[in-house]
Protein backbone atom coordinates (compact mmCIF):
# COMPACT_ATOMS: atom_id res chain seq x y z
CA UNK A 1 68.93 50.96 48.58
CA UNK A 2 66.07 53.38 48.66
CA UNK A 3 65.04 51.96 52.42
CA UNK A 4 68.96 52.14 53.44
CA UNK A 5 68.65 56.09 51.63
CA UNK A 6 65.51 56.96 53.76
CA UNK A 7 67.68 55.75 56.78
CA UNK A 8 70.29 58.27 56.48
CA UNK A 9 67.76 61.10 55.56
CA UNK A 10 66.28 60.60 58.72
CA UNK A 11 69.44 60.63 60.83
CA UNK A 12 70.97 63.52 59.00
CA UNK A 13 67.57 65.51 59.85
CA UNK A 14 67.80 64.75 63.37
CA UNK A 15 71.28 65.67 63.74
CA UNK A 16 70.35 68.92 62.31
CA UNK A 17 67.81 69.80 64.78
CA UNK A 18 70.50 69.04 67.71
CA UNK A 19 72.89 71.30 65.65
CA UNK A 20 70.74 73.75 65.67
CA UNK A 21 69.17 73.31 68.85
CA UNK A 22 73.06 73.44 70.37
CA UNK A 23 73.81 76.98 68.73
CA UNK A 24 70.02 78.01 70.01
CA UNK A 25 71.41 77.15 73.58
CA UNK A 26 74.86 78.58 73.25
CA UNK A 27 73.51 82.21 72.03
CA UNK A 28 70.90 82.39 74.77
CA UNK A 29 73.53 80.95 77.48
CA UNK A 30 75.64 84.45 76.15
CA UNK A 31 72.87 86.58 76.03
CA UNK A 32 72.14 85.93 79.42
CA UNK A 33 75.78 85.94 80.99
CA UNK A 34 75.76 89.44 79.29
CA UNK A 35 72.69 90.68 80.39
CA UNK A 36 74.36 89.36 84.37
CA UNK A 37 77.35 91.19 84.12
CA UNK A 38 75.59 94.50 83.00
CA UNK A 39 73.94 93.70 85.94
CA UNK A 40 76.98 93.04 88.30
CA UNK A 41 80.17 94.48 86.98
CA UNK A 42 81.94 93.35 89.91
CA UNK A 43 82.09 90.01 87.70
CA UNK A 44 84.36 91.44 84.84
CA UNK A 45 86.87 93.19 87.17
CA UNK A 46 86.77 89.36 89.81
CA UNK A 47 87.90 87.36 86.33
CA UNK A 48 89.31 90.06 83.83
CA UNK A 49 92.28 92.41 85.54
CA UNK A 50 92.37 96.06 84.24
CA UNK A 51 94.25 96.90 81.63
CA UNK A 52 96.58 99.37 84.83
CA UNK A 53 96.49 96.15 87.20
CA UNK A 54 98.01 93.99 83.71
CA UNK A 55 100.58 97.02 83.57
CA UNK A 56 101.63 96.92 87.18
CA UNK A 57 101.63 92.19 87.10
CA UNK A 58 104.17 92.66 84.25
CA UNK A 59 106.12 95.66 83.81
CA UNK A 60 107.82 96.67 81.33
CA UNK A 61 112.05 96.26 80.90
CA UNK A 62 112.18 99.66 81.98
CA UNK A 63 110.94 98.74 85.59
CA UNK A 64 113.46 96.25 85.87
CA UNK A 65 115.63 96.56 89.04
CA UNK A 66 119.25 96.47 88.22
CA UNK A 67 121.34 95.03 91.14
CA UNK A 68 125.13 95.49 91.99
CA UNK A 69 126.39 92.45 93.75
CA UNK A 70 128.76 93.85 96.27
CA UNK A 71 128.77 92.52 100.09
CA UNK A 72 130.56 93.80 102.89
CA UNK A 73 130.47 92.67 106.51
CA UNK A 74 128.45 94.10 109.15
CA UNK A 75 126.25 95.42 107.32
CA UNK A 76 123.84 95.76 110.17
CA UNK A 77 123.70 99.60 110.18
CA UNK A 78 124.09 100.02 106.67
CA UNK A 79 121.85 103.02 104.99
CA UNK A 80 121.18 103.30 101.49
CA UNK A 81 118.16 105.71 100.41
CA UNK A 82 116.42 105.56 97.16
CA UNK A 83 117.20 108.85 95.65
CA UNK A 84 114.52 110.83 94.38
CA UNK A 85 112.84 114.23 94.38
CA UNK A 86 109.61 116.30 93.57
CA UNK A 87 112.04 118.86 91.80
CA UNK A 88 111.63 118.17 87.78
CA UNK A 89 115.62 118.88 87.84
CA UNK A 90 116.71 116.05 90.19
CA UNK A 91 116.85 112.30 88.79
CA UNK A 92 116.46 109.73 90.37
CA UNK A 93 119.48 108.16 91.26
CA UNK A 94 121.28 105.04 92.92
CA UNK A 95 120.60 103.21 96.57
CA UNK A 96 123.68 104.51 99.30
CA UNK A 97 124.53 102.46 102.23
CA UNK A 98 126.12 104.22 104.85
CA UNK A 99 127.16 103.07 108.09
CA UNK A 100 125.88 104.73 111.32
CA UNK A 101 129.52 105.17 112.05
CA UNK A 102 129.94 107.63 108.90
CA UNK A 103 131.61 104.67 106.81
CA UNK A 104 129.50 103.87 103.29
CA UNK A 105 129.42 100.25 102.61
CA UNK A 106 127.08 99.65 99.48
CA UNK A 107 125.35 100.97 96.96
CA UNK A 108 122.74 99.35 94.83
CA UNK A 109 120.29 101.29 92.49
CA UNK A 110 116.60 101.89 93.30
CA UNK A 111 114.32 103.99 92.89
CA UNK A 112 110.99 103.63 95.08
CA UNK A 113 109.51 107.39 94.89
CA UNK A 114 107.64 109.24 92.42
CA UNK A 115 107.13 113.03 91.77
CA UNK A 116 103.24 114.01 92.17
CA UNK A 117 102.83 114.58 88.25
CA UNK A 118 102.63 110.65 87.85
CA UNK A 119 100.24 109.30 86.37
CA UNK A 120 98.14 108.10 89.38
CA UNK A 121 96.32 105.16 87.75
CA UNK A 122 99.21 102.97 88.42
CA UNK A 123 99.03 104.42 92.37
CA UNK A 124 95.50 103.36 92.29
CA UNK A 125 96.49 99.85 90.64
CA UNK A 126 99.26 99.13 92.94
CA UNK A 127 96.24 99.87 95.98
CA UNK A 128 93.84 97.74 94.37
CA UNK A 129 96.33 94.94 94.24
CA UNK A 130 97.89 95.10 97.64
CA UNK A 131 94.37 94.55 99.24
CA UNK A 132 94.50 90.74 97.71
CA UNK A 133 97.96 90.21 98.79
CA UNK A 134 97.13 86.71 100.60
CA UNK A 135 95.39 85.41 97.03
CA UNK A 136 97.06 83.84 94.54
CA UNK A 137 98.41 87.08 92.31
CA UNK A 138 98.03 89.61 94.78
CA UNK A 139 100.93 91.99 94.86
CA UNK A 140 102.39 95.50 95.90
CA UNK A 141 104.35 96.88 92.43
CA UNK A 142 106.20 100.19 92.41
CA UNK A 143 105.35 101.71 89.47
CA UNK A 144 108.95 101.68 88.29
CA UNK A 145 112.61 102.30 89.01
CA UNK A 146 115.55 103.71 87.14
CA UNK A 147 119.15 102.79 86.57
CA UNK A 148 122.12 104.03 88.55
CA UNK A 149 122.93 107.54 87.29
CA UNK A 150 125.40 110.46 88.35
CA UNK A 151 122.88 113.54 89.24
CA UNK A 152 124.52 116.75 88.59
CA UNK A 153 124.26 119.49 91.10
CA UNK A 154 120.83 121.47 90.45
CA UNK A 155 120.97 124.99 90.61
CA UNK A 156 119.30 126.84 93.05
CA UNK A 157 116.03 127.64 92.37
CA UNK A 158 112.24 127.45 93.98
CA UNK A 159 110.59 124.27 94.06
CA UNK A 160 107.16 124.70 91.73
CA UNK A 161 104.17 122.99 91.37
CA UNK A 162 104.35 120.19 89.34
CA UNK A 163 101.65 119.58 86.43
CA UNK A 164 98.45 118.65 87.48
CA UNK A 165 97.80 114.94 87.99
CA UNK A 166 95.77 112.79 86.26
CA UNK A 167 93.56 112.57 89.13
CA UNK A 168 92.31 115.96 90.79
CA UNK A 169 92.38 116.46 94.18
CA UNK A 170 88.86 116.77 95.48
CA UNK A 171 87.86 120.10 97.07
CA UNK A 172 88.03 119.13 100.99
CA UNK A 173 91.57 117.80 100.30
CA UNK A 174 92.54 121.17 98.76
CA UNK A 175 91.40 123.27 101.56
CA UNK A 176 93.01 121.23 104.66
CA UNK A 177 96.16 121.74 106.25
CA UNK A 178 98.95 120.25 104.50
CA UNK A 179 102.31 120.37 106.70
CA UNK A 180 104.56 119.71 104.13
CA UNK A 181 103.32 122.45 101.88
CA UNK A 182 104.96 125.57 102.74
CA UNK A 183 108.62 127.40 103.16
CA UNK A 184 111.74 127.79 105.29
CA UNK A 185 111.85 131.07 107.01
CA UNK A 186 115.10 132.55 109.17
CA UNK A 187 114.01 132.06 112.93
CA UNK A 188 116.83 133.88 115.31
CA UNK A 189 115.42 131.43 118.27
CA UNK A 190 116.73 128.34 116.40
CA UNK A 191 118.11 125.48 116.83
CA UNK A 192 116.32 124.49 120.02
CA UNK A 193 119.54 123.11 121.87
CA UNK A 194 122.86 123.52 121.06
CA UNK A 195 125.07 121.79 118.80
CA UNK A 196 127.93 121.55 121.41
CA UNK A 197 125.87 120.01 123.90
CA UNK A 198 122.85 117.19 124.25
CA UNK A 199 125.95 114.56 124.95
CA UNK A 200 123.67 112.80 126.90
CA UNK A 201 121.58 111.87 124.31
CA UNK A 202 123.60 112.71 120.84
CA UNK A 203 126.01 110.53 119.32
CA UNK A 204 129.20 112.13 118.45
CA UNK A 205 128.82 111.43 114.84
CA UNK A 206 126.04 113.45 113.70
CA UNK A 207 126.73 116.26 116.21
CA UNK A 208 128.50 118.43 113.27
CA UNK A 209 128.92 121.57 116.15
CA UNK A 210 131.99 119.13 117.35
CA UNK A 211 133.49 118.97 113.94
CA UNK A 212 135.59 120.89 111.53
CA UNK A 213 132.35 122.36 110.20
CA UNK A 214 132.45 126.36 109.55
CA UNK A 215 129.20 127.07 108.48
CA UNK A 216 125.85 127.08 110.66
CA UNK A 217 123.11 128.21 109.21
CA UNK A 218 121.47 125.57 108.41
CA UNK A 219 120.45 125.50 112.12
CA UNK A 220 118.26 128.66 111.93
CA UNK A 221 115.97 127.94 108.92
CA UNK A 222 112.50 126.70 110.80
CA UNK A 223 109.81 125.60 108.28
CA UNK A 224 106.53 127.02 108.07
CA UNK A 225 103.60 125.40 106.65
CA UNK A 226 101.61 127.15 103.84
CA UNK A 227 98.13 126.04 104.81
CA UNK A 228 98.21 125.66 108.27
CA UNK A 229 99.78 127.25 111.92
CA UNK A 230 102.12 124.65 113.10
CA UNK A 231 103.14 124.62 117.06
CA UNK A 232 105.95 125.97 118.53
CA UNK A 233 107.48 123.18 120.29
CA UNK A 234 108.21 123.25 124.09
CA UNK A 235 109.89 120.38 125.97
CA UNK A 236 107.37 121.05 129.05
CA UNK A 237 104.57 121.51 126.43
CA UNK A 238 105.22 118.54 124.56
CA UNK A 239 105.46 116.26 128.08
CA UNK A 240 102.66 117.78 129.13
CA UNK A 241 100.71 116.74 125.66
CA UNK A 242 102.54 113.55 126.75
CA UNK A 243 101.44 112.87 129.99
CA UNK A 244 101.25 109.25 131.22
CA UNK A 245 101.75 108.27 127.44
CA UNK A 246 104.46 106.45 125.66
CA UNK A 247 106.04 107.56 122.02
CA UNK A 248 108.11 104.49 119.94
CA UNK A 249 109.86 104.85 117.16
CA UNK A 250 110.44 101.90 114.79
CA UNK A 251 112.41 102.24 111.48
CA UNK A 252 116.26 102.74 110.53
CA UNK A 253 119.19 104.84 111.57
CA UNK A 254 117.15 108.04 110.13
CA UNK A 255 114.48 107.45 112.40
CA UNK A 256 117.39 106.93 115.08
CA UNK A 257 118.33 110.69 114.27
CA UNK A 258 114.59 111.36 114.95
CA UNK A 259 114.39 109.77 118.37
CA UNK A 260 118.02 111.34 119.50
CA UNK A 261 116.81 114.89 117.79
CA UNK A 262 113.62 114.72 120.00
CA UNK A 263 115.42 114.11 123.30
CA UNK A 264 117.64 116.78 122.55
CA UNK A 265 114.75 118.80 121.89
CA UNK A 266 112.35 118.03 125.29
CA UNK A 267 115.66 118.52 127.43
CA UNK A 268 116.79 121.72 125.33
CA UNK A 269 119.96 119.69 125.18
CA UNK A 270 120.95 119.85 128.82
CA UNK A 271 122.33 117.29 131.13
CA UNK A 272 119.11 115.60 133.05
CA UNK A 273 119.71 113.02 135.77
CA UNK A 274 115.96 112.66 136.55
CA UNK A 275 115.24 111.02 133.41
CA UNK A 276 115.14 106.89 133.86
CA UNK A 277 116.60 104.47 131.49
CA UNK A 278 114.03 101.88 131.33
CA UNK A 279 114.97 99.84 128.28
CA UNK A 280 114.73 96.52 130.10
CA UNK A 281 111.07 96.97 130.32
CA UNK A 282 111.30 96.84 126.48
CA UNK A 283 113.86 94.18 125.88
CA UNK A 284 116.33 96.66 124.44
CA UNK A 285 119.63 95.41 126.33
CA UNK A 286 122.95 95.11 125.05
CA UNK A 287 123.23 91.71 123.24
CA UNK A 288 126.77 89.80 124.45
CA UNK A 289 128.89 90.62 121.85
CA UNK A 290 127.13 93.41 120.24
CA UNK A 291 128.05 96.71 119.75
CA UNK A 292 125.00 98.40 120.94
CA UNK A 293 121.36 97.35 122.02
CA UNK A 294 118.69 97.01 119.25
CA UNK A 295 116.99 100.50 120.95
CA UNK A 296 116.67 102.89 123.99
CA UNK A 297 113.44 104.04 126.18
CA UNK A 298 113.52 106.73 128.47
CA UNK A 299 111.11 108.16 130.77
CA UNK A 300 110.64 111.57 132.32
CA UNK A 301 109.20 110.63 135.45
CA UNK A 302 108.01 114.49 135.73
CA UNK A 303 104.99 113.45 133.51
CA UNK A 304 105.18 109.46 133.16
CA UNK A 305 106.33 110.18 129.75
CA UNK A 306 108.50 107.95 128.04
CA UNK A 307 110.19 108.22 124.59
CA UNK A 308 111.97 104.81 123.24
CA UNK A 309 113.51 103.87 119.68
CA UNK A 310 113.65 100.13 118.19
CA UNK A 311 116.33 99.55 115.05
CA UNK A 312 114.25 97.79 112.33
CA UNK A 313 115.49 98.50 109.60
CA UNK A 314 113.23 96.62 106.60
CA UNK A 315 110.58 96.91 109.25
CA UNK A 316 109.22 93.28 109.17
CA UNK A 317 109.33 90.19 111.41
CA UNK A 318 113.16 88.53 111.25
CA UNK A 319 113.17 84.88 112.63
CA UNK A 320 116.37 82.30 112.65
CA UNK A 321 115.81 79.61 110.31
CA UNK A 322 118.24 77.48 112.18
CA UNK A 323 118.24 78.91 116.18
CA UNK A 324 120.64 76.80 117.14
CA UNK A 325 123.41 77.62 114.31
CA UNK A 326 125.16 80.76 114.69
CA UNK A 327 125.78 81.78 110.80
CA UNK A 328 121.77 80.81 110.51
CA UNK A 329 119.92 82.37 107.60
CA UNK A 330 116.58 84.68 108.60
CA UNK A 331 113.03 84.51 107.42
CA UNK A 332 112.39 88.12 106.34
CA UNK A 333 108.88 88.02 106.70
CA UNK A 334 107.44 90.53 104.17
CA UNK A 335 104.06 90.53 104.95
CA UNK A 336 104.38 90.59 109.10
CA UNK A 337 105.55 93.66 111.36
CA UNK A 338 108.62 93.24 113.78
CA UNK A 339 107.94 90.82 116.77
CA UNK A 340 109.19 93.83 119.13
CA UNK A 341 105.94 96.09 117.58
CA UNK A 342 103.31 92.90 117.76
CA UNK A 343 104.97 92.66 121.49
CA UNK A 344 104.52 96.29 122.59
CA UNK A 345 102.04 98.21 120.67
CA UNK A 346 99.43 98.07 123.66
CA UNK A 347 102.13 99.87 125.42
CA UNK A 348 101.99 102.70 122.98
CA UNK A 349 99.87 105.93 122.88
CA UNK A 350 102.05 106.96 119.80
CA UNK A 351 103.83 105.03 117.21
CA UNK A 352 106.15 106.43 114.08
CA UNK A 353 107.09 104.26 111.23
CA UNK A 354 109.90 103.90 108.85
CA UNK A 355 111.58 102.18 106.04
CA UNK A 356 113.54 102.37 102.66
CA UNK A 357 117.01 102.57 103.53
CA UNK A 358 118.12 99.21 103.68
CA UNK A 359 116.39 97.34 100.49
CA UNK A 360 119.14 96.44 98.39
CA UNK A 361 120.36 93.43 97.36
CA UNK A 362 123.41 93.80 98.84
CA UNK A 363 122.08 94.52 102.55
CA UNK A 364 119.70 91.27 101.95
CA UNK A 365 122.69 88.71 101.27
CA UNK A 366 125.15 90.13 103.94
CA UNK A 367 122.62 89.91 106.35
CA UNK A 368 121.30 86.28 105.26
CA UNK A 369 118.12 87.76 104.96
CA UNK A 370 115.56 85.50 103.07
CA UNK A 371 112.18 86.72 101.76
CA UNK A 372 109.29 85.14 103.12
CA UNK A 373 105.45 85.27 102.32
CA UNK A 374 102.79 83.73 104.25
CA UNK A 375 105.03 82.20 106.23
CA UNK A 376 106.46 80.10 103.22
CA UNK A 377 109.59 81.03 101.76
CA UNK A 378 108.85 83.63 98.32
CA UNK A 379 108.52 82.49 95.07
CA UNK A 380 107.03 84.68 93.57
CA UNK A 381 109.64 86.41 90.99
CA UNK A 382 107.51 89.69 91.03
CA UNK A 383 108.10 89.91 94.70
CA UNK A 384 111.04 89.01 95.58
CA UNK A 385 112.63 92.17 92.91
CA UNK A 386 113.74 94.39 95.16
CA UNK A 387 111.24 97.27 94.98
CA UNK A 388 108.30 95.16 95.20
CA UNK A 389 109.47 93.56 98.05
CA UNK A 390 110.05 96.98 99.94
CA UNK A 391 106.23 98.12 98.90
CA UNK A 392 104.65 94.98 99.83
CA UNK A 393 106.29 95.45 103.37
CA UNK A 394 104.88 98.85 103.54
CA UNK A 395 101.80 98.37 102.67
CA UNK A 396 101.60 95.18 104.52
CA UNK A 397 102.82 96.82 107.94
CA UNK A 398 99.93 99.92 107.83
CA UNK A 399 97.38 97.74 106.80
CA UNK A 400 98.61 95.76 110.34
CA UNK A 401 98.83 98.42 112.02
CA UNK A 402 95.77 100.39 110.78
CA UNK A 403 93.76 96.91 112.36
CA UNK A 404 95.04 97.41 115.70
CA UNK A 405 93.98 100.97 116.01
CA UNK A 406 90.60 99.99 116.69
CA UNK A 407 91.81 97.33 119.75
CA UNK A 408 93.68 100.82 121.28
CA UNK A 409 91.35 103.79 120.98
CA UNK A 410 94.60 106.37 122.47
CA UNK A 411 97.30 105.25 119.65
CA UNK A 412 97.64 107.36 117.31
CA UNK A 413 100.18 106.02 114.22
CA UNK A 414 102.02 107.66 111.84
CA UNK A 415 104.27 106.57 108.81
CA UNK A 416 107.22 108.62 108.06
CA UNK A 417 107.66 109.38 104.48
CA UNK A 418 111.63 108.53 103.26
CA UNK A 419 114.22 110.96 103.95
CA UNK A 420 116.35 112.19 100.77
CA UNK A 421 119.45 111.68 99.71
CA UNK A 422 121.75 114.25 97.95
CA UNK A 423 124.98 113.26 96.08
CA UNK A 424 126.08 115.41 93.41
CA UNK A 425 128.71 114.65 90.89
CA UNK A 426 128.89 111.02 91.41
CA UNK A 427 127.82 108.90 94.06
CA UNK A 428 129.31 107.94 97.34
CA UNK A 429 132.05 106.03 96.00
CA UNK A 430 132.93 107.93 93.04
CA UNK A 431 133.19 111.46 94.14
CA UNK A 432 129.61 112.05 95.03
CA UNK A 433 129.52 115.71 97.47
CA UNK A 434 126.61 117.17 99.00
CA UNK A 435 129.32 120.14 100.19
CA UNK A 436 126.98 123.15 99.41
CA UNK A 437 126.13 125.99 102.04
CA UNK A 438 123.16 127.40 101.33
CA UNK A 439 119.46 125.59 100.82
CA UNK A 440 118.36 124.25 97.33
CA UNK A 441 114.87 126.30 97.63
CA UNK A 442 113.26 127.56 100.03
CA UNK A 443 109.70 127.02 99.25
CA UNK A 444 108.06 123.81 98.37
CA UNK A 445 104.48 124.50 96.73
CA UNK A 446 103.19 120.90 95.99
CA UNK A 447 99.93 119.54 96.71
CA UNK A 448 100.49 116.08 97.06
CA UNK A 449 103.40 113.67 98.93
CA UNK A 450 106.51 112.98 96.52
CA UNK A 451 106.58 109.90 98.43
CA UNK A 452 104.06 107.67 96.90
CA UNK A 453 104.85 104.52 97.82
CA UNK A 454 104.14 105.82 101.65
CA UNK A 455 100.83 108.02 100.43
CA UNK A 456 99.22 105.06 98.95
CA UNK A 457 99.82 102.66 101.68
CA UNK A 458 98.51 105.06 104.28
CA UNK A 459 95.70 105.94 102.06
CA UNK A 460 91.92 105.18 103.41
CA UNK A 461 93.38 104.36 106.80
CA UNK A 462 93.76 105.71 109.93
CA UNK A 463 97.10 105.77 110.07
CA UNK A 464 98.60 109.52 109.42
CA UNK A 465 101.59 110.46 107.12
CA UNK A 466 104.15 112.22 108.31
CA UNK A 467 105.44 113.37 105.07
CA UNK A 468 109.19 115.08 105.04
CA UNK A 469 110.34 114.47 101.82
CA UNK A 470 109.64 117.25 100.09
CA UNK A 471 110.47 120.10 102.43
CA UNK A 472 114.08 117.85 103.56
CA UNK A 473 114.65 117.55 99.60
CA UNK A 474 115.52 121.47 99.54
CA UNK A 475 117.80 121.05 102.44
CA UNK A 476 120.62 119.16 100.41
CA UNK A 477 123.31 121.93 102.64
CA UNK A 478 121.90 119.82 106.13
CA UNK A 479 123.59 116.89 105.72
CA UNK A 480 127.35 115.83 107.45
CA UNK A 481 129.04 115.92 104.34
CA UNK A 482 132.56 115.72 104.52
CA UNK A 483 132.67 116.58 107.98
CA UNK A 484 131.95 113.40 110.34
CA UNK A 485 134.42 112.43 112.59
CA UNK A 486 135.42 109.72 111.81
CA UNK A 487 135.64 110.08 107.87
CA UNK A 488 137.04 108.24 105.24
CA UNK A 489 139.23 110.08 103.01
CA UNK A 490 136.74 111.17 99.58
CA UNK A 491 133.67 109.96 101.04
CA UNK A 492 130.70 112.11 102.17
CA UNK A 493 127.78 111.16 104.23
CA UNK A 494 124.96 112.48 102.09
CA UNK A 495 122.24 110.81 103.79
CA UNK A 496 122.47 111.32 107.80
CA UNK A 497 121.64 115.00 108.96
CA UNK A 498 123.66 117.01 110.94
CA UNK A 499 122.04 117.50 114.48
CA UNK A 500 120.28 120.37 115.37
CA UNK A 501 119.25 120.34 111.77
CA UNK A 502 116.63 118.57 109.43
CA UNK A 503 115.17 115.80 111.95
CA UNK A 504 114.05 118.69 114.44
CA UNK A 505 111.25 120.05 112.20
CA UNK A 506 110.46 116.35 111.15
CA UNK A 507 109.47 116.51 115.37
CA UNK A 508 107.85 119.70 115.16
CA UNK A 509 105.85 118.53 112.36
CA UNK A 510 104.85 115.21 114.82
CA UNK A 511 104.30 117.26 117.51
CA UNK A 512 101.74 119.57 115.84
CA UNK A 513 100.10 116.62 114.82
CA UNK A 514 99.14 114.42 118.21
């Protein structure tokens, strides 16, 4: 007994010493991973998200996109604009779909832009997490959206600085020339061609001159920037600036307007027979059975110059799933650009961006649209809600494009912030008017883009922002309204511009810039 007791004295003893020397090891193995990442933060932000990248993985319910399933065919030319505003009165408000033809076809809510007074740490988040979009959790996230909502008529009054951010804006940011800072002044020399004329280039439809419209003076407000002298813009100036160069434009029916708005503009809106259709160079033929090519080029041959426009309207790569079956479905890709930009963009001296109109739900199924990632179809559920999918996209596409600048020394690229909305008193199909006369404000003092989603993607690269969100978001009396040609009987075209109007100064704004 006493030999078999000395036994298991002996062999609880040693166990203790292994006890103890185990803890020993444990607290010097912490001690020393502590004393490492002191030494390397980088460590705790590689394996332990921020508390603002947490926020922006898993949102709240409140940043929960609400869908309306409605379809409708041909859907093709569909626009639907997330409605927001840097104006504290204005809320944001539902997604409109309206055809090119002046028809509406959907409407699904979303809201993708946020006033300046945000709080920017979610901004900075959304950055951070965009740049590890090919690992495993990396994802764009808007930093929220709200539910459809009527948005009562504001009343008129001048658009003021918004509270101060939570992040200042350094010094050398403050004192540079910010276009869309500034006001709309009365300019007897405007519009820049005439309403009644530029058939050659203007469709019927947003040539308002040719409908029952009264009321034109929304054709001589010319905006003038606060901080800076923009050009006056000559058609023989700007081909001469454009000499032996080529200008794309790539984005939806607003960025159609654009492209139409700046031909009008070189040509003063007369008739010009020298001017060369040269779309086949590009590809951009009328399909068999289509209504109308996928874009147009044109050249001046005065100057070499030529001016073209591609439709893309969720500006990413499309391909047929199925070639060979005519009701195929298509791989949206979210993460590539459009085959036609990879194709052509060593053409290009100058390239202009857009998106936002057409990511709904709605648009998505009627087209057969499927959402792609890495070439693998999406599962991701944080992606494929709708916002997130439209911010990935963007981010995705100037992060592309921002890599090829260095390949083409003479292109210069810009993204085009989104272009407002205005329904008042309902929405486009429930009594929604945008029938006023006169301009919301007429001076727009903010610092900073109300189009975040396009700031941030643009944002340490080299691509510029053309930023017209703000200074169109005053201009709610610019749009066709009631007064398209073909109308339907209630419904108002809130979203298209009447031409000469808005889209002109979006021009002078890109021609001050190249």
């Amino acid at each position: 007994m006493m030999k078999g007791g000395g036994g298991g004295g002996y062999f609880y003893e040693r166990r203790t010493k292994q006890l103890s020397l185990f803890f020993i090891g444990v607290v010097f193995t912490t001690i020393l991973i502590l004393w490492s990442w002191d030494k390397n933060p980088l460590l705790t932000t590689t394996f332990f998200p921020s508390h603002a990248q947490l926020l922006q993985l898993f949102p709240g319910e409140e940043a929960e996109v609400k869908q309306l399933k409605h379809s409708k065919d041909d859907l093709r030319e569909a626009e639907g604009v997330a409605k927001s505003s840097p104006l504290s009165y204005v809320n944001t408000s539902s997604l409109d779909t309206i055809r090119d033809e002046g028809v509406v076809d959907f409407v699904s809510p979303l809201s993708s832009i946020k006033a300046p007074s945000l709080d920017l740490s979610s901004k900075n988040a959304l950055e951070k997490l965009h740049e590890n979009t090919t690992d495993i959790v990396g994802i764009s996230i808007s930093s929220g959206a709200s539910e459809k909502q009527s948005d009562p008529k504001p009343p008129k009054q001048q658009l003021v600085e918004p509270m101060a951010s939570s992040i200042p804006v350094p010094a050398e940011e403050k004192k540079g020339c910010s276009f869309g800072k500034g006001k709309w002044v009365t300019d007897e020399s405007w519009p820049l061609y005439s309403g009644f004329g530029c058939k050659q280039w203007l469709s019927g439809m947003w040539a308002c001159r040719l409908t029952q419209r009264t009321d034109f003076g929304y054709e001589k407000l010319k905006w003038q920037p606060k901080d800076c002298k923009m050009n006056n813009f000559t058609g023989p100036e700007f081909l001469k600036r454009m000499q032996d160069k080529t200008m794309a434009f790539i984005g939806d029916s607003l960025g159609r307007q654009q492209f139409q708005s700046l031909m009008c503009m070189i040509t003063g809106g007369e008739e010009r027979h020298d001017v060369q259709d040269v779309g086949k160079e590009y590809g951009l033929v009328k399909a068999r059975g289509s209504v109308r090519p996928d874009g147009w080029a044109y050249r001046f041959p005065i100057t070499n110059t030529t001016i073209l426009y591609y439709w893309s309207a969720s500006l990413c790569e499309l391909d047929p799933i199925d070639p060979i079956n005519g009701t195929t479905y298509f791989a949206m890709h979210l993460d590539r650009p459009p085959a036609f930009l990879q194709r052509y963009i060593s053409r290009f001296n100058v390239v202009v961006l857009n998106t936002g109109h057409h990511w709904n739900r709605g648009k998505l199924n009627a087209n057969r649209w499927v959402m792609y990632v890495g070439g693998k179809p999406n599962t991701n559920r944080k992606i494929a809600e709708i916002a997130n999918a439209k911010n990935l996209t963007i981010y995705s596409i100037v992060k592309w494009v921002n890599g090829q600048l260095p390949k083409y020394p003479g292109l210069k690229a810009f993204y085009r912030s989104i272009s407002p909305r205005h329904f008042f008193n309902g929405d486009w199909n429930s009594g929604g008017t945008c029938d006023s006369t006169a301009p919301g404000a007429l001076e727009v003092l903010i610092d900073e883009s109300s189009d975040s989603i396009a700031s941030g993607a643009v944002k340490g690269t080299d691509v510029k922002l053309l930023d017209i969100t703000a200074l169109s978001q005053v201009r709610d009396e610019g749009h066709i309204s009631r007064y398209s040609i073909r109308s339907t009987p209630g419904v108002q075209d809130c979203l298209h511009w009447c031409l000469p109007g808005i889209p002109d100064t979006w021009n002078e704004l890109l021609f001050s810039q190249i």
